[in-house]
Protein backbone atom coordinates (compact mmCIF):
# COMPACT_ATOMS: atom_id res chain seq x y z
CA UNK A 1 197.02 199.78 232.40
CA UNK A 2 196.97 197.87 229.01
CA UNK A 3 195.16 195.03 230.62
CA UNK A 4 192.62 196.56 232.71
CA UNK A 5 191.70 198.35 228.92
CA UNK A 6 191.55 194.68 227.28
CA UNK A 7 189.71 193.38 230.52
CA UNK A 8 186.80 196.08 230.62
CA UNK A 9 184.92 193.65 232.56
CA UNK A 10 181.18 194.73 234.07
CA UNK A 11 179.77 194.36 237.11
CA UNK A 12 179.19 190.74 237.98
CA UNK A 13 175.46 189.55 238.88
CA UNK A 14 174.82 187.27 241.39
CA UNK A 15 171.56 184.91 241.28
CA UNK A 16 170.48 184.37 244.51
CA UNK A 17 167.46 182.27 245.39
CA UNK A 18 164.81 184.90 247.12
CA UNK A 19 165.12 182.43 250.43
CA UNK A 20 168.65 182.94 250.79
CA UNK A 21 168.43 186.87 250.41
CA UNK A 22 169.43 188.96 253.00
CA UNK A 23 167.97 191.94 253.12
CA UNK A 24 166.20 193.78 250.54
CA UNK A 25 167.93 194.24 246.62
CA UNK A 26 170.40 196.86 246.45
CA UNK A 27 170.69 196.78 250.48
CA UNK A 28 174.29 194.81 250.27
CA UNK A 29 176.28 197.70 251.26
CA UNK A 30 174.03 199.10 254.08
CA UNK A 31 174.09 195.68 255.66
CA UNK A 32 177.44 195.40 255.14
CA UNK A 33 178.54 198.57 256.77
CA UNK A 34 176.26 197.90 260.00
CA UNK A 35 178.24 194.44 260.05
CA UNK A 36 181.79 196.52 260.04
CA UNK A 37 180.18 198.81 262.50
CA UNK A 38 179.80 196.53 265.36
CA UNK A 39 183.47 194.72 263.77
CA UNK A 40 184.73 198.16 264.40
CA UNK A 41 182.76 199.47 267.31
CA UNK A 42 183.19 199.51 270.85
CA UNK A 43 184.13 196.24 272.46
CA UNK A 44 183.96 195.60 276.22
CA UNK A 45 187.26 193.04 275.48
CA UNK A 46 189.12 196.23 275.62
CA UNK A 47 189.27 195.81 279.71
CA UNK A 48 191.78 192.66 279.05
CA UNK A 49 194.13 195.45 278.15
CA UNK A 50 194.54 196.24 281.92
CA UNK A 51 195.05 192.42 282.83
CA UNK A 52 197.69 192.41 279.79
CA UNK A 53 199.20 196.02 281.34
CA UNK A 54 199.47 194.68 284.75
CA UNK A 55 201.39 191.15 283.42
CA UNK A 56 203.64 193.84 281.41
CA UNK A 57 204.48 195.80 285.19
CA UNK A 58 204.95 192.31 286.81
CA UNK A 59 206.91 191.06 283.66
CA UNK A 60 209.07 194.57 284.33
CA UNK A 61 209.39 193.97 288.18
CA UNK A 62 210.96 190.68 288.06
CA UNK A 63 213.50 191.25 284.89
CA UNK A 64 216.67 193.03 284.98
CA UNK A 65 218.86 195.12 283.04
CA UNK A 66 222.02 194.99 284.37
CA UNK A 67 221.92 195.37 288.05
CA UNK A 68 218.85 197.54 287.38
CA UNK A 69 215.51 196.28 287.66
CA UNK A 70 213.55 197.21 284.49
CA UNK A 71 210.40 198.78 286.24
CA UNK A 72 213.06 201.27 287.39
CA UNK A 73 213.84 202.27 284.06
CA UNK A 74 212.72 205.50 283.65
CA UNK A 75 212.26 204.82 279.73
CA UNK A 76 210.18 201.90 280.60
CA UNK A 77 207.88 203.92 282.80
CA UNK A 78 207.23 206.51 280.53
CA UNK A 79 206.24 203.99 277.74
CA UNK A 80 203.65 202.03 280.38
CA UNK A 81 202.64 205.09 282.08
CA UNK A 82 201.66 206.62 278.16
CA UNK A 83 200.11 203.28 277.15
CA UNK A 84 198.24 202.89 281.20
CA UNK A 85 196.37 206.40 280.23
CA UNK A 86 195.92 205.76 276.69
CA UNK A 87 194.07 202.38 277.72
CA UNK A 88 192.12 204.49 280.93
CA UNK A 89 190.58 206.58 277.35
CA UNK A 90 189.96 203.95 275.29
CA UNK A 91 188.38 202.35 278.16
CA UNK A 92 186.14 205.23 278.89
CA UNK A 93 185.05 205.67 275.52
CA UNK A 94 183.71 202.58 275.07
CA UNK A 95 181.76 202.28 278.06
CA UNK A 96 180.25 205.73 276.93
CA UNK A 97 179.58 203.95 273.17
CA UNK A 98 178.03 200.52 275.30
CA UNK A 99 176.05 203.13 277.29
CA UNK A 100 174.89 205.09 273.74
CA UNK A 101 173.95 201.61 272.05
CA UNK A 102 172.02 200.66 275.01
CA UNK A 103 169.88 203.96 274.97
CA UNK A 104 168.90 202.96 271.52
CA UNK A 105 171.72 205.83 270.02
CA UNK A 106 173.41 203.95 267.02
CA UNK A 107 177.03 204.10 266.47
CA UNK A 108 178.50 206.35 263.46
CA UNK A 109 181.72 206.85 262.30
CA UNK A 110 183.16 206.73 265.84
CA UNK A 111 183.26 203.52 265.46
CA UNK A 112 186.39 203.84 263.02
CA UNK A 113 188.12 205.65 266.00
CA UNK A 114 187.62 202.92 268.31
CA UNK A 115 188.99 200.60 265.75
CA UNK A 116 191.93 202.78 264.61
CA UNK A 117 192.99 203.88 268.41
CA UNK A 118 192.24 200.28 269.27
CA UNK A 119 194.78 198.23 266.86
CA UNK A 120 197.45 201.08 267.49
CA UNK A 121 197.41 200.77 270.69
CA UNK A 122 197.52 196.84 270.95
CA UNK A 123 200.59 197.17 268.70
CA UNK A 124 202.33 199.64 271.33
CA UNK A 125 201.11 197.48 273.67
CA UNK A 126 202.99 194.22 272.95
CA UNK A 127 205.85 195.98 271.59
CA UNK A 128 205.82 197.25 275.00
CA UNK A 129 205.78 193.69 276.40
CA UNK A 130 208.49 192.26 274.17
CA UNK A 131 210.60 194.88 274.81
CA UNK A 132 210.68 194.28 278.22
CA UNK A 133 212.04 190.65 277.98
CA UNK A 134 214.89 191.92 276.41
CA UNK A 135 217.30 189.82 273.95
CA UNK A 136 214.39 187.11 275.09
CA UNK A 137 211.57 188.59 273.60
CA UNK A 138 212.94 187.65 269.96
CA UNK A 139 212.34 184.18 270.70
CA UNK A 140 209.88 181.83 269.34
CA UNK A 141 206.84 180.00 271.24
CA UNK A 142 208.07 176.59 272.87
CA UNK A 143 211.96 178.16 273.16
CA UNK A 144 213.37 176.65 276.23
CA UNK A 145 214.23 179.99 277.46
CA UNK A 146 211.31 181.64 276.00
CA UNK A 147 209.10 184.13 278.52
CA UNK A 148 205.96 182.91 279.19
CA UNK A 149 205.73 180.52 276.46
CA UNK A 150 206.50 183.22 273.98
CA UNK A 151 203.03 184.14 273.81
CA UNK A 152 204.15 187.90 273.70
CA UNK A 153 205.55 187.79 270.41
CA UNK A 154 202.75 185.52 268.81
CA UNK A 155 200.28 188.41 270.71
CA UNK A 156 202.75 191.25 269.19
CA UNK A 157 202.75 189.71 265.43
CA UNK A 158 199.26 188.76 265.18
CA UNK A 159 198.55 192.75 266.79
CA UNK A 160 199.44 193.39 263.31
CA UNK A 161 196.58 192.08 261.87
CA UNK A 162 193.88 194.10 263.61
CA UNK A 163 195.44 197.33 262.07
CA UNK A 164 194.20 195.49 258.93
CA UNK A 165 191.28 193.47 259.22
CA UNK A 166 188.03 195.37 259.69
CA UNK A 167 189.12 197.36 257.95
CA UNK A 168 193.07 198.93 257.62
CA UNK A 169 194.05 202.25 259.50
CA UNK A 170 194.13 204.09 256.31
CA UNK A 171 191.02 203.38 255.74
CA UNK A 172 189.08 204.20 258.91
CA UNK A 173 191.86 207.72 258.89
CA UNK A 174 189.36 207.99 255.34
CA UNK A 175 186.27 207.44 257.24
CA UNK A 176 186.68 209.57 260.47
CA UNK A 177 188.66 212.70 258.13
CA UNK A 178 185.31 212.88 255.53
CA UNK A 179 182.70 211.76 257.96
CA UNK A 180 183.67 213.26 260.85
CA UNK A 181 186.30 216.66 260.08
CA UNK A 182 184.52 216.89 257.02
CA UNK A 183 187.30 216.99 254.70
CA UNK A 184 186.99 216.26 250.58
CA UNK A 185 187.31 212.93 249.57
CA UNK A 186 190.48 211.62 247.41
């Protein structure tokens, strides 16, 4: 707390050739909220997720635990069952965003629940997927007896990410609580 005291540094100014400006002055944080908006907003990539779910049944058929097939795991098909309807809403509410944007009707904070359900369910998702290799999905890409190249646990650590960039789930829980519920800020 000393420092920041010593510091007391103002706000920086930026000279900008008027070419190079985008926008008009004093616009920087309009633009760059439209920018997060479509970072944020509904994404038609969201249909890989049922590719990725039906690998993760396949994946389940074929491996065993014990002399028990996984995909008979009742465990296991409660988790894909949860994540298979979680996906069937996240899919249907971004074809009803894609169908709003295409009327001309602008995204608004919604856009922060797309994000937020979006990176929490990926997560689940290849949890999901390395859990269901077992003891094998702890190993590395190029393992000789890694699953599928070990492209499961890259997908599952770099899932990580998107609950940060964009903007972090904390932050769009901020956004949708004060824009949307209405709540006081802080």
């Amino acid at each position: 707390a000393d420092v920041l005291k010593a510091v007391n540094v103002p706000f920086a100014v930026a000279l900008v050739p008027v070419a190079n400006l985008v926008g008009a002055p004093t616009q920087g944080w309009q633009i760059a909220n439209h920018v997060l908006r479509h970072e944020r907003g509904a994404d038609i990539a969201v249909l890989h997720y049922g590719d990725l779910l039906e690998e993760i049944a396949d994946r389940a058929r074929s491996s065993r635990r014990g002399s028990t097939r996984t995909s008979d795991d009742a465990r296991f098909r409660q988790r894909w069952s949860a994540l298979r309807i979680e996906y069937e809403a996240l899919r249907q509410g971004v074809l009803a965003a894609l169908a709003a944007l295409k009327d001309g009707r602008p995204l608004g904070p919604e856009s922060s629940r797309f994000k937020l359900q979006q990176s929490e369910f990926e997560q689940r998702l290849m949890r999901l997927a390395t859990d269901v290799q077992g003891a094998y999905g702890q190993l590395w890409l190029d393992g000789p007896r890694g699953v599928d190249g070990g492209i499961w646990q890259w997908r599952e650590l770099w899932s990580r990410a998107y609950s940060i960039y964009g903007g972090s789930s904390e932050i769009q829980r901020n956004i949708l609580s004060e824009r949307v519920l209405g709540m006081p800020r802080g």
